[in-house]
Structure formats: structure tokens, C-alpha cells
PDB file of N, CA and C in Angstrom:
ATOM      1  N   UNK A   1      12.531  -7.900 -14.909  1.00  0.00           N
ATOM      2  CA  UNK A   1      12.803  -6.630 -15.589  1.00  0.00           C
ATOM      3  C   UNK A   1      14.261  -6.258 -15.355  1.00  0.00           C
ATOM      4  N   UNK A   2      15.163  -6.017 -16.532  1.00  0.00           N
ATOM      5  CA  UNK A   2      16.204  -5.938 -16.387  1.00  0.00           C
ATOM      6  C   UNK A   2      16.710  -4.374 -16.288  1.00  0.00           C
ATOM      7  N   UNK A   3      17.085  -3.605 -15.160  1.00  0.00           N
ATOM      8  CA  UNK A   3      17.713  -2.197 -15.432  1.00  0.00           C
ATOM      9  C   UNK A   3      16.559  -1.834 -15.684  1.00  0.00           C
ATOM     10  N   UNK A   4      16.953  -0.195 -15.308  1.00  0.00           N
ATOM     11  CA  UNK A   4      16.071   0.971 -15.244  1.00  0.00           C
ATOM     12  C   UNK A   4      16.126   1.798 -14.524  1.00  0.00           C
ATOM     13  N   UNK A   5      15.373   2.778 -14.036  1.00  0.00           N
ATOM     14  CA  UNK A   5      15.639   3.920 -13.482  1.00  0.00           C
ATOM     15  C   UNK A   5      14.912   3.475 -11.952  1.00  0.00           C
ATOM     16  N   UNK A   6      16.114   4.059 -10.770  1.00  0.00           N
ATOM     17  CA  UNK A   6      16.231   3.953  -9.530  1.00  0.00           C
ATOM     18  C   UNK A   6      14.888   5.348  -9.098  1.00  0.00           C
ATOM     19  N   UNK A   7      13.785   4.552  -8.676  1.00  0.00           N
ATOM     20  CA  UNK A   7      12.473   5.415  -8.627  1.00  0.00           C
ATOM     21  C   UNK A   7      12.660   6.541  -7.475  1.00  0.00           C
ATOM     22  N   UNK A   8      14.108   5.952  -6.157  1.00  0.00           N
ATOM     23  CA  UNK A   8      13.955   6.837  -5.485  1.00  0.00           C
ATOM     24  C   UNK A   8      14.972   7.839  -5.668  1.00  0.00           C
ATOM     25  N   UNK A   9      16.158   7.519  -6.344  1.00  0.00           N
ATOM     26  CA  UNK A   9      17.197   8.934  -6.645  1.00  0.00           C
ATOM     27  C   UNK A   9      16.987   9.461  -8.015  1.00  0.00           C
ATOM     28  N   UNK A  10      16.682   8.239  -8.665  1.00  0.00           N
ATOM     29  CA  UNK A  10      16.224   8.766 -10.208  1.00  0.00           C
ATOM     30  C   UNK A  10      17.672   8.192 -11.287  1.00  0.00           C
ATOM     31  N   UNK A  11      18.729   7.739 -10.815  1.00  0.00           N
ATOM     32  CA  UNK A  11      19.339   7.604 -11.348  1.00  0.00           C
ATOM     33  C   UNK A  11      19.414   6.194 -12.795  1.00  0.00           C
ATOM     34  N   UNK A  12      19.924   6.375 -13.725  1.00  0.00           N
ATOM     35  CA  UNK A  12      20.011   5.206 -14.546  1.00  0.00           C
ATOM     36  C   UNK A  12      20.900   3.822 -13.770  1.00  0.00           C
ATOM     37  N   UNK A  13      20.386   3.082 -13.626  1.00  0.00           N
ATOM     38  CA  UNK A  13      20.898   1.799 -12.782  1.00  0.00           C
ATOM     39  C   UNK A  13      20.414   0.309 -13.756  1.00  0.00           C
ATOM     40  N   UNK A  14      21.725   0.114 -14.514  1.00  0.00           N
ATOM     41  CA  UNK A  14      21.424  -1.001 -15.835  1.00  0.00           C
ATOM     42  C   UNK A  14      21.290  -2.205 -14.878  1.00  0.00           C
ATOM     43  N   UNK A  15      21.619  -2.406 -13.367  1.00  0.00           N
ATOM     44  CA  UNK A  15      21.288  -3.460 -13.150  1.00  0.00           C
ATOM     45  C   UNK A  15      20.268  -3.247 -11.791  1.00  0.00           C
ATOM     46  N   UNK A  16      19.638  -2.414 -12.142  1.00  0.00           N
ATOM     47  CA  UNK A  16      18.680  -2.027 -11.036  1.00  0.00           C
ATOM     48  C   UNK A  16      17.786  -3.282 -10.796  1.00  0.00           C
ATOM     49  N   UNK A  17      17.386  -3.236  -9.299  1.00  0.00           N
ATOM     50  CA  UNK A  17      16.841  -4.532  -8.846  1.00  0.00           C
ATOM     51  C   UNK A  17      15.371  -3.814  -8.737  1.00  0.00           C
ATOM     52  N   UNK A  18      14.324  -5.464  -8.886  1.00  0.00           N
ATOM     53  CA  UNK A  18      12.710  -5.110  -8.854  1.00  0.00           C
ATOM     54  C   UNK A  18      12.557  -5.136  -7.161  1.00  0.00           C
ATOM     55  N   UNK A  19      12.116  -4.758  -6.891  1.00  0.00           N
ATOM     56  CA  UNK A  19      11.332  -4.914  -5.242  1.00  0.00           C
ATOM     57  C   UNK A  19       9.916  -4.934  -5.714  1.00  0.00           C
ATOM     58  N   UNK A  20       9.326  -5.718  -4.654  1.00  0.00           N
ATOM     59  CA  UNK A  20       8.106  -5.768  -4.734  1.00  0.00           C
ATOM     60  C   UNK A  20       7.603  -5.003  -3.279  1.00  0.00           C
ATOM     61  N   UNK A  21       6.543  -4.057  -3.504  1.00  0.00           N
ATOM     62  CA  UNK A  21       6.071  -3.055  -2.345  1.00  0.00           C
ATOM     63  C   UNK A  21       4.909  -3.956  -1.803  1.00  0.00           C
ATOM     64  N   UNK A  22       4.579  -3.124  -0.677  1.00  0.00           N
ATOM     65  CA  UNK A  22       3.604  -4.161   0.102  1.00  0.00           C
ATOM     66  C   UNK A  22       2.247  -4.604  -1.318  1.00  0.00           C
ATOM     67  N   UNK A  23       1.717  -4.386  -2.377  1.00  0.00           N
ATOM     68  CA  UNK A  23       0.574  -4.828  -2.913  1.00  0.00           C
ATOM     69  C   UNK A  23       1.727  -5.592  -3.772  1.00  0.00           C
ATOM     70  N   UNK A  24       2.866  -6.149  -3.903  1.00  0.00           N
ATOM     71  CA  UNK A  24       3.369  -7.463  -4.705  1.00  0.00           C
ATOM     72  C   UNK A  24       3.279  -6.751  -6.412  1.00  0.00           C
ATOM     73  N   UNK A  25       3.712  -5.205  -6.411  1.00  0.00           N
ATOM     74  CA  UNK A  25       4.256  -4.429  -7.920  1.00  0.00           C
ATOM     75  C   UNK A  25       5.419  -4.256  -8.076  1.00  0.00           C
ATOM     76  N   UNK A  26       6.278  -4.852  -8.721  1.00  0.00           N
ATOM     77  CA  UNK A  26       7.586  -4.424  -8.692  1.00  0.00           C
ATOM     78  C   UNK A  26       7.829  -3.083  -9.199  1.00  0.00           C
ATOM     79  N   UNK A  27       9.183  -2.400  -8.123  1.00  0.00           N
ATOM     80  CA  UNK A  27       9.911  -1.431  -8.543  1.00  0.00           C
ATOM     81  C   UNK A  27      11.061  -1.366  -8.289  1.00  0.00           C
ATOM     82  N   UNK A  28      11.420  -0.604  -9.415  1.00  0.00           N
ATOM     83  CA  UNK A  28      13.249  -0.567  -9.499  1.00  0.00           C
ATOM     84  C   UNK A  28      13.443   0.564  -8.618  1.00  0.00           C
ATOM     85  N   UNK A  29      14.987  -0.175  -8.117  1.00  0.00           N
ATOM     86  CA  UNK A  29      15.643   0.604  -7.263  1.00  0.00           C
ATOM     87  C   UNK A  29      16.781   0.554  -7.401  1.00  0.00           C
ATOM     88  N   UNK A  30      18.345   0.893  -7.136  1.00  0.00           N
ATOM     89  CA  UNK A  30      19.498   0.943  -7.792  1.00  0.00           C
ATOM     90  C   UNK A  30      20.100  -0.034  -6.272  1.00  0.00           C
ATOM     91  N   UNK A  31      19.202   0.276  -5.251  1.00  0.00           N
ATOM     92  CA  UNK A  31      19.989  -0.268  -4.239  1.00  0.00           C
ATOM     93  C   UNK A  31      19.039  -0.613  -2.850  1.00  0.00           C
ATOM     94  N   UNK A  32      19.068  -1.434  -2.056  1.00  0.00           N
ATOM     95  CA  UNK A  32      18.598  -1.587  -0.701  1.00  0.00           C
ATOM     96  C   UNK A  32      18.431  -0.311  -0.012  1.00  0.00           C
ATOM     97  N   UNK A  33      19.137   0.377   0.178  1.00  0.00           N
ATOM     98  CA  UNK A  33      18.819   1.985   0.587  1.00  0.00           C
ATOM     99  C   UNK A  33      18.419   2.867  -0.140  1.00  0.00           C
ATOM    100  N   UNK A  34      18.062   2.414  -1.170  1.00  0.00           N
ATOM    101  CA  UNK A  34      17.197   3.824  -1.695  1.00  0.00           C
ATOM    102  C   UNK A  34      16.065   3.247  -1.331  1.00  0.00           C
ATOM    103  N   UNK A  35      15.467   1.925  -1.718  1.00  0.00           N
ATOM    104  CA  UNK A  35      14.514   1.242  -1.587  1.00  0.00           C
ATOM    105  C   UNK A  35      14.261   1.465   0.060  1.00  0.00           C
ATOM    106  N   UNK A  36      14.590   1.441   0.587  1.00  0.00           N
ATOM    107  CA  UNK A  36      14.219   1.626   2.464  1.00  0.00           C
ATOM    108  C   UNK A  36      13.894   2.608   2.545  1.00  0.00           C
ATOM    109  N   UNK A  37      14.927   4.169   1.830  1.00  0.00           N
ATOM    110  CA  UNK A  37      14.180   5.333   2.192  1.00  0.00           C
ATOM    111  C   UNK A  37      13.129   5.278   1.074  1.00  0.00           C
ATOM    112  N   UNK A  38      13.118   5.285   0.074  1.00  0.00           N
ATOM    113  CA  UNK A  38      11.742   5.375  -1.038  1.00  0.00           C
ATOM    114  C   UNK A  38      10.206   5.063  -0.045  1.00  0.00           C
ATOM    115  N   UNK A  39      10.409   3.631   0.501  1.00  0.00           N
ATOM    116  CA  UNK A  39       8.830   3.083   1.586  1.00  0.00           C
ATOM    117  C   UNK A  39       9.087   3.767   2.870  1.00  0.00           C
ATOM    118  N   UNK A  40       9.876   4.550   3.146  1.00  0.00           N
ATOM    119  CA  UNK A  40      10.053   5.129   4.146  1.00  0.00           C
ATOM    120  C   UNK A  40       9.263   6.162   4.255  1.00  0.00           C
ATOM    121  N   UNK A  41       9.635   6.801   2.693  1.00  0.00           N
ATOM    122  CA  UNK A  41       8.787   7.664   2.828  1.00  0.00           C
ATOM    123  C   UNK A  41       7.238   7.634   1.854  1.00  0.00           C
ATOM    124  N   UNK A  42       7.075   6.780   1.805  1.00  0.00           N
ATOM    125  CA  UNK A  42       5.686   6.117   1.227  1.00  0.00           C
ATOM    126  C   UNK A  42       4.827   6.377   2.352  1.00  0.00           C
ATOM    127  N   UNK A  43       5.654   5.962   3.500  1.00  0.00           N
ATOM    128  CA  UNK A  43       5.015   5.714   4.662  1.00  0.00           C
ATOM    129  C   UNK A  43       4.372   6.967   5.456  1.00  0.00           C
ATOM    130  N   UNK A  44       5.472   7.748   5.491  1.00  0.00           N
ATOM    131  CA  UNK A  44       5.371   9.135   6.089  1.00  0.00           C
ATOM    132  C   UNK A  44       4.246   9.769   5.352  1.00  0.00           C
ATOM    133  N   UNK A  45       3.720   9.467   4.209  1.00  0.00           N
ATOM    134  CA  UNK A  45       2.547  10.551   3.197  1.00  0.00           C
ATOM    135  C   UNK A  45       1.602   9.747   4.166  1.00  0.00           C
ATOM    136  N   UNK A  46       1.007   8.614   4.507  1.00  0.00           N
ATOM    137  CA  UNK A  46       0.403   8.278   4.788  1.00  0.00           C
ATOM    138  C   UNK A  46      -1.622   8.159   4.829  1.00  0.00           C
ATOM    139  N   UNK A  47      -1.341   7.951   3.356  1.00  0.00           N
ATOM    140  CA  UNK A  47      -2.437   7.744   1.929  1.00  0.00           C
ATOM    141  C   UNK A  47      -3.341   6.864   1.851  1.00  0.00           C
ATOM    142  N   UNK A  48      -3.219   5.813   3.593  1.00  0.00           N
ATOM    143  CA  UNK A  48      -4.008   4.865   3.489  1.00  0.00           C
ATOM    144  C   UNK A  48      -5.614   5.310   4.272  1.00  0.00           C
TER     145      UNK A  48
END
């Protein structure tokens, strides 16, 4: 998936990268640190 919107700042990022979260779904993120805090705080709701 090429570009898209950075799920954790929200920003438009045309070369936003997929991560895959722990169940193997990709999501865009604009960067390694948004992506760290984004499951960071996935983590903190703690929904499991």
C-alpha cells in the first residue's frame, strides 16, 4: 500500500510505511515514532 494517512498524528504521508501490528494488519504510519507511540498506546488501553 502506497501512502496514506499516518494513523497516529493523522497527517498525509505519500510515502507512509505499512507496519504490521501484533495480529499481522498493516498500518500506515509516516514514521518509526509515531508507530512506537501509536502501540504504545494500544497498549496502555489495555483491551485484551
Amino acid at each position: 500500500m502506497k501512502g496514506g494517512r499516518c494513523l497516529a498524528c493523522g497527517a498525509y504521508a505519500p510515502d507512509a510505511k505499512s507496519w504490521y501490528d501484533e495480529y499481522g494488519y498493516a498500518v500506515n504510519f509516516c514514521s518509526q515514532k509515531c508507530a512506537e507511540a501509536k502501540v504504545q498506546s494500544w497498549d496502555e488501553e489495555g483491551d485484551n
